[in-house]
PDB file of N, CA and C in Angstrom:
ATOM      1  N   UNK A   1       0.849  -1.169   0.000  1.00  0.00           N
ATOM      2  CA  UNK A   1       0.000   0.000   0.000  1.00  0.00           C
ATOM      3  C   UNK A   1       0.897   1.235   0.000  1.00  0.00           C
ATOM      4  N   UNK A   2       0.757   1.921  -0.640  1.00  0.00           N
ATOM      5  CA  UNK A   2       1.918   3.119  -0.630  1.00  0.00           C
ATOM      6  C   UNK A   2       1.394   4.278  -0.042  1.00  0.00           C
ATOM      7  N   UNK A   3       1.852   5.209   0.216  1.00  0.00           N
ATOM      8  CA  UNK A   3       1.634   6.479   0.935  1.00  0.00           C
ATOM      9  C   UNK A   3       1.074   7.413   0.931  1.00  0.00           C
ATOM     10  N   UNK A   4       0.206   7.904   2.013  1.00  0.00           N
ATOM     11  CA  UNK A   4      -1.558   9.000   1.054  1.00  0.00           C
ATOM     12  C   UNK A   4      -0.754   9.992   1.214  1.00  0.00           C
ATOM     13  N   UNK A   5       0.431  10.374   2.065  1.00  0.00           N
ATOM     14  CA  UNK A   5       1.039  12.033   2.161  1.00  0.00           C
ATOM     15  C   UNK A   5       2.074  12.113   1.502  1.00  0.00           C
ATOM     16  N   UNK A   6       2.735  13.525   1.834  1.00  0.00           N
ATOM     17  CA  UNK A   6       4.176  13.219   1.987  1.00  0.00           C
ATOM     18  C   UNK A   6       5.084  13.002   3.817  1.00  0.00           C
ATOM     19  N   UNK A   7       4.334  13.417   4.583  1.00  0.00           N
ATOM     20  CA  UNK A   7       4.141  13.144   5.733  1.00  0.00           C
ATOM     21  C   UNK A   7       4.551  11.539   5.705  1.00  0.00           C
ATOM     22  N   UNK A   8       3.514  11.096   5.488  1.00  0.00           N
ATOM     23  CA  UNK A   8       3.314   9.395   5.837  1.00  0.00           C
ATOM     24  C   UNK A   8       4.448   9.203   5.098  1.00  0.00           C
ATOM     25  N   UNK A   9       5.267   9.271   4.034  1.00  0.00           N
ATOM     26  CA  UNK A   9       6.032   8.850   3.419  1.00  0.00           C
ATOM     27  C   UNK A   9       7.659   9.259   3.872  1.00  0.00           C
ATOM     28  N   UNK A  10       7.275  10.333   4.792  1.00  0.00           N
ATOM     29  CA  UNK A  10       8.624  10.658   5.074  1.00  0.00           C
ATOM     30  C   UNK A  10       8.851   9.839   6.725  1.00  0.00           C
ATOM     31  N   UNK A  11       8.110   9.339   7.448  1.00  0.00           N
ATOM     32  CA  UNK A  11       7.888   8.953   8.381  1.00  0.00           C
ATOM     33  C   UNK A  11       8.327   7.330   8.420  1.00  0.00           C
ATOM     34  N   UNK A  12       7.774   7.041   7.346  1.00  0.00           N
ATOM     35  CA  UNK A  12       8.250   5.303   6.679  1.00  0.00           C
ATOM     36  C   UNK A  12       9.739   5.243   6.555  1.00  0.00           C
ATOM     37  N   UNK A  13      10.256   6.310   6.047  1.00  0.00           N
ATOM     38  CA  UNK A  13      11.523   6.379   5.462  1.00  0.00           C
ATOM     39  C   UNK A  13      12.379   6.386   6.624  1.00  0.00           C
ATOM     40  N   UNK A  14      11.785   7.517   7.472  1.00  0.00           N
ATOM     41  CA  UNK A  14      12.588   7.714   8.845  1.00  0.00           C
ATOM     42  C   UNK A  14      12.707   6.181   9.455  1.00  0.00           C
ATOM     43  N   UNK A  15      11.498   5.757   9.525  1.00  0.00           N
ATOM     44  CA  UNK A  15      11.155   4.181  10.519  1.00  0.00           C
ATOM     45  C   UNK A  15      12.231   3.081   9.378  1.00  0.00           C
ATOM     46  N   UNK A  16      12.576   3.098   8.294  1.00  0.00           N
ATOM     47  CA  UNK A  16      12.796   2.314   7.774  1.00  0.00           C
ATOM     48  C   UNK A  16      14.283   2.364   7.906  1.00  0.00           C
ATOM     49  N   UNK A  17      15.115   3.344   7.942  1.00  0.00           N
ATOM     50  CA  UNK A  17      16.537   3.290   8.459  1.00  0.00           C
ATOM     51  C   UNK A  17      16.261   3.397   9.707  1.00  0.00           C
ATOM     52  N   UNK A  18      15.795   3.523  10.444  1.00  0.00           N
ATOM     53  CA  UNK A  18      16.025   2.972  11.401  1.00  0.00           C
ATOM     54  C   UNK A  18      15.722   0.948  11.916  1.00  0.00           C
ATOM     55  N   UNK A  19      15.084   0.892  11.162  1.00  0.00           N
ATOM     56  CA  UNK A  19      14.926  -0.670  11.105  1.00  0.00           C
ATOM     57  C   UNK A  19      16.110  -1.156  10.058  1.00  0.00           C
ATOM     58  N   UNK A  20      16.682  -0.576   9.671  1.00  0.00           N
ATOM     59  CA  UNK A  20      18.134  -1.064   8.869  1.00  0.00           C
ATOM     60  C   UNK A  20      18.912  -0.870   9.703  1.00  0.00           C
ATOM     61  N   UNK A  21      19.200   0.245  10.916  1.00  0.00           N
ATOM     62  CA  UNK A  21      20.386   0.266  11.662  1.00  0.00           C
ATOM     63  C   UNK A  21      21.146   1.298  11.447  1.00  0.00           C
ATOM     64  N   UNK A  22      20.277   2.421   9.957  1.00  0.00           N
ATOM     65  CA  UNK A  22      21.281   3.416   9.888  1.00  0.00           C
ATOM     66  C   UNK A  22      21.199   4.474  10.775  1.00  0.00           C
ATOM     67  N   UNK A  23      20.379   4.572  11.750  1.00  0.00           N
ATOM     68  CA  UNK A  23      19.541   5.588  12.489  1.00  0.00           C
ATOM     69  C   UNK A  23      19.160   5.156  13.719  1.00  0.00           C
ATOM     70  N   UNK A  24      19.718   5.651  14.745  1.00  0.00           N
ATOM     71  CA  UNK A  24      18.936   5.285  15.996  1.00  0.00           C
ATOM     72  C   UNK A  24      16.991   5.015  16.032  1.00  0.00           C
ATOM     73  N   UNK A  25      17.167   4.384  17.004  1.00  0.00           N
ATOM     74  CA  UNK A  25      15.464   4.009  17.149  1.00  0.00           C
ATOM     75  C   UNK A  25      14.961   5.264  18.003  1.00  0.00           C
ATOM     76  N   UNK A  26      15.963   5.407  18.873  1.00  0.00           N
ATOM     77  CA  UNK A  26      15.717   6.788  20.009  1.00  0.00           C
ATOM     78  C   UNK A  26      15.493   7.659  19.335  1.00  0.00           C
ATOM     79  N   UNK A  27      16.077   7.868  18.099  1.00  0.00           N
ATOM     80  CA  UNK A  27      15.730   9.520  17.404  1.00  0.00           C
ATOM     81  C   UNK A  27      14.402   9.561  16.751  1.00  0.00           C
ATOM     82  N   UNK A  28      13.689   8.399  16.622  1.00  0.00           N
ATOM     83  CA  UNK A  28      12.739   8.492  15.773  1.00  0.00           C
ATOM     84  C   UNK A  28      11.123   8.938  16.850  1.00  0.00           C
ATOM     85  N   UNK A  29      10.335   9.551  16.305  1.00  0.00           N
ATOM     86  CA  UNK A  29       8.918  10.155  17.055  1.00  0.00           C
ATOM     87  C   UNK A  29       8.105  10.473  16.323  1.00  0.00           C
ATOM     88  N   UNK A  30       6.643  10.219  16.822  1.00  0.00           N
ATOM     89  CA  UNK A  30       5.263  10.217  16.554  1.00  0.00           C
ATOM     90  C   UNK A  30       5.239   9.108  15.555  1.00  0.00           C
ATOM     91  N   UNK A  31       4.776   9.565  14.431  1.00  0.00           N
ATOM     92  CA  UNK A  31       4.531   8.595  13.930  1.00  0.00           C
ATOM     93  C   UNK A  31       5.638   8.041  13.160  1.00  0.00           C
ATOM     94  N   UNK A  32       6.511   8.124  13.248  1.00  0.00           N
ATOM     95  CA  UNK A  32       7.659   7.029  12.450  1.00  0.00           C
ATOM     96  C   UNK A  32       8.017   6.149  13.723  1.00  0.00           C
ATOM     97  N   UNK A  33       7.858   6.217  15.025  1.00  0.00           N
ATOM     98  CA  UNK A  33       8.083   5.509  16.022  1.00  0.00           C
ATOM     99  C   UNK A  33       6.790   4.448  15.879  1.00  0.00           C
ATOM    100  N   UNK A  34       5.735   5.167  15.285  1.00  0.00           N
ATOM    101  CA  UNK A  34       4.341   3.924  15.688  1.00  0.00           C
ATOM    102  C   UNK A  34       4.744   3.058  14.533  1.00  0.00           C
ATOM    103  N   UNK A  35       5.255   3.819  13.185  1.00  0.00           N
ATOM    104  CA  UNK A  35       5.645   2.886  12.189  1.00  0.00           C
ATOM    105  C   UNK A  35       6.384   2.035  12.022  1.00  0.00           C
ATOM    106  N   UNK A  36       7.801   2.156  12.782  1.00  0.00           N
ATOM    107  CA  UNK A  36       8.394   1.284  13.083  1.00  0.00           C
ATOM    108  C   UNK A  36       8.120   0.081  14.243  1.00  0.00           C
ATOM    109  N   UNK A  37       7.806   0.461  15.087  1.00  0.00           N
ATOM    110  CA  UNK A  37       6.866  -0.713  16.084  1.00  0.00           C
ATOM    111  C   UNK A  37       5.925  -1.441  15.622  1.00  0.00           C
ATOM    112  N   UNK A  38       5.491  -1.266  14.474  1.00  0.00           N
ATOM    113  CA  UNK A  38       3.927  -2.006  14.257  1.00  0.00           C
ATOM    114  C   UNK A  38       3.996  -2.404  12.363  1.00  0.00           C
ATOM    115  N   UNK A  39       4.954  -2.284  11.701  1.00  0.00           N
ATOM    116  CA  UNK A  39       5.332  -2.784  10.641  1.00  0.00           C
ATOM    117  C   UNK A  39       6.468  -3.122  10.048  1.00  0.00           C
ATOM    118  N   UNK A  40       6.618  -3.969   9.215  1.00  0.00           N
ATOM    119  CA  UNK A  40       7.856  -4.623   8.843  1.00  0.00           C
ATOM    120  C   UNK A  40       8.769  -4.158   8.032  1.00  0.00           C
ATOM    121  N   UNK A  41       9.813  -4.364   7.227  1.00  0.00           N
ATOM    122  CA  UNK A  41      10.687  -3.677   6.692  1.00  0.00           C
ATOM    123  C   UNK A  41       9.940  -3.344   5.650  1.00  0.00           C
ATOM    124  N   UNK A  42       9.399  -4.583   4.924  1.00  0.00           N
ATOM    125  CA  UNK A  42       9.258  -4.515   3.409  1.00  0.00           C
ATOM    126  C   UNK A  42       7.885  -3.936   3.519  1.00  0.00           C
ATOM    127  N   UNK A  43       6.877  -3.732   4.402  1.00  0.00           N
ATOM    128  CA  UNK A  43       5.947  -2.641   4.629  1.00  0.00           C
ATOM    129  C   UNK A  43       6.672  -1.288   4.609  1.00  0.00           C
ATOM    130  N   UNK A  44       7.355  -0.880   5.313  1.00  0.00           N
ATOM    131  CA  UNK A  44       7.890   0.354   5.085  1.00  0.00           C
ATOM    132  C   UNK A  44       8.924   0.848   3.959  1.00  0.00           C
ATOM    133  N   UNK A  45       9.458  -0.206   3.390  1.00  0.00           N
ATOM    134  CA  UNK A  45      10.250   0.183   2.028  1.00  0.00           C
ATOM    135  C   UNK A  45       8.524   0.531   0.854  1.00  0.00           C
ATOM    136  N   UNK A  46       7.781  -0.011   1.071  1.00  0.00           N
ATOM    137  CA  UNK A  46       6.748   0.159  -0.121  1.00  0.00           C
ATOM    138  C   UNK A  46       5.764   2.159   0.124  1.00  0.00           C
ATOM    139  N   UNK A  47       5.650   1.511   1.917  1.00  0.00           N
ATOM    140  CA  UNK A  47       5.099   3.259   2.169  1.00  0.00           C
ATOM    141  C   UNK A  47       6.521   4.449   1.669  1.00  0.00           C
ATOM    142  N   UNK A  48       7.762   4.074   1.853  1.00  0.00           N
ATOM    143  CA  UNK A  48       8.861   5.148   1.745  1.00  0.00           C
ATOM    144  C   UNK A  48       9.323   5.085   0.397  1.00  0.00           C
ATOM    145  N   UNK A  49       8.848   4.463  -0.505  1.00  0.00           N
ATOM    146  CA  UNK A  49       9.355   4.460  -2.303  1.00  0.00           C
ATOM    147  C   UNK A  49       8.384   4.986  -2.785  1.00  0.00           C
ATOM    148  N   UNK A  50       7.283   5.206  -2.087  1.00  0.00           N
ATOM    149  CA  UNK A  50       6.148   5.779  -2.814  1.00  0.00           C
ATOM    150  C   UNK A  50       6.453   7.467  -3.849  1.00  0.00           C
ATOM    151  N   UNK A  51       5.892   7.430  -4.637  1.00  0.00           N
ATOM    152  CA  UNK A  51       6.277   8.779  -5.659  1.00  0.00           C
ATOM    153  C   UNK A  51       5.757   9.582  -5.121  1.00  0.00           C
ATOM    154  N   UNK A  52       6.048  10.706  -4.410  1.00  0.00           N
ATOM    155  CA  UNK A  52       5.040  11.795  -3.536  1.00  0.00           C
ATOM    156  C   UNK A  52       5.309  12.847  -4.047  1.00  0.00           C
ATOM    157  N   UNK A  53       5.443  13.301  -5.764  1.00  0.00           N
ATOM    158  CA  UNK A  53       5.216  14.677  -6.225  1.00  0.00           C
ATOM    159  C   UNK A  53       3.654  15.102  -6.539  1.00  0.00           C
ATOM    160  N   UNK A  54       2.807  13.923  -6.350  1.00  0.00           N
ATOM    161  CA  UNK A  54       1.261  14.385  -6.822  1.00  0.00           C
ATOM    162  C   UNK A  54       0.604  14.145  -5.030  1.00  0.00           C
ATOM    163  N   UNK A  55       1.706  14.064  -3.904  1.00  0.00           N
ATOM    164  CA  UNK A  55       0.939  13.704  -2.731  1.00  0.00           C
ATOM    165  C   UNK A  55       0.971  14.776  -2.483  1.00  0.00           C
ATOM    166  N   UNK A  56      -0.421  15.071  -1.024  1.00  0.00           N
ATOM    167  CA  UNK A  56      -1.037  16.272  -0.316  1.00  0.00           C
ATOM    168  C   UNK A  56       0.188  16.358   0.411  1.00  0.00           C
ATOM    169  N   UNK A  57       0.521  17.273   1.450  1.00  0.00           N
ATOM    170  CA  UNK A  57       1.249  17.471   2.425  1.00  0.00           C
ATOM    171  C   UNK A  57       0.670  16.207   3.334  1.00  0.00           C
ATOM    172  N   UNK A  58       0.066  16.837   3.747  1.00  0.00           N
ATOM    173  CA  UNK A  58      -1.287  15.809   4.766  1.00  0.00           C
ATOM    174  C   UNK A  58      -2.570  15.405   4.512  1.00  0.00           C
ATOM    175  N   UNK A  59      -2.649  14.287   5.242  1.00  0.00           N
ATOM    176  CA  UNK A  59      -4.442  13.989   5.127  1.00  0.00           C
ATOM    177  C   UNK A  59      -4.968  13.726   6.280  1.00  0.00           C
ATOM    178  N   UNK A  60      -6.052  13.771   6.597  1.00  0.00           N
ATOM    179  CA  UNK A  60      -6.789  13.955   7.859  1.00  0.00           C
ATOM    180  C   UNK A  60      -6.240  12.090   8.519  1.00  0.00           C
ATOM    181  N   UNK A  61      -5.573  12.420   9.641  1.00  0.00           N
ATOM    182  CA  UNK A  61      -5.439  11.176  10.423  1.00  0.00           C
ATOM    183  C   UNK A  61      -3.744  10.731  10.427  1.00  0.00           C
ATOM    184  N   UNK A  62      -2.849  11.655   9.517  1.00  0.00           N
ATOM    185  CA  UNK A  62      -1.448  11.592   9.659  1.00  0.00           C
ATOM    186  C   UNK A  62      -1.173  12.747  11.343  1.00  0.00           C
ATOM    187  N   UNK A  63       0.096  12.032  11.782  1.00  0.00           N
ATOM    188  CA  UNK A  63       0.541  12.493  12.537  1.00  0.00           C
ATOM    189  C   UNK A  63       1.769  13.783  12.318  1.00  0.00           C
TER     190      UNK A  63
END
């Protein structure tokens, strides 16, 4: 499922090096912390590759 923001997409990305190890887990918050706790790598490589030049900033229910 790929990414309704650019928000959500930058949040995946954050959660996703950090689930690689390039990035502390401590540095990560709100929602790239819920993202990383509650989905898997290859869930978050698909939300963080997403093409977000036609995405909103936000949508109602991003953090």
């Amino acid at each position: 499922m790929p990414a309704q923001s650019k928000a959500q997409q930058r949040a995946a990305g954050a959660a996703l090096s950090a689930k690689r190890g390039e990035t502390k887990v401590g540095d990560l918050q709100g929602a790239s912390k819920d993202m990383y706790d509650s989905m898997s790598e290859a869930e978050l490589e698909d939300y963080a590759s997403t093409d977000h030049d036609d995405l909103p900033e936000k949508v109602d229910g991003d953090d």
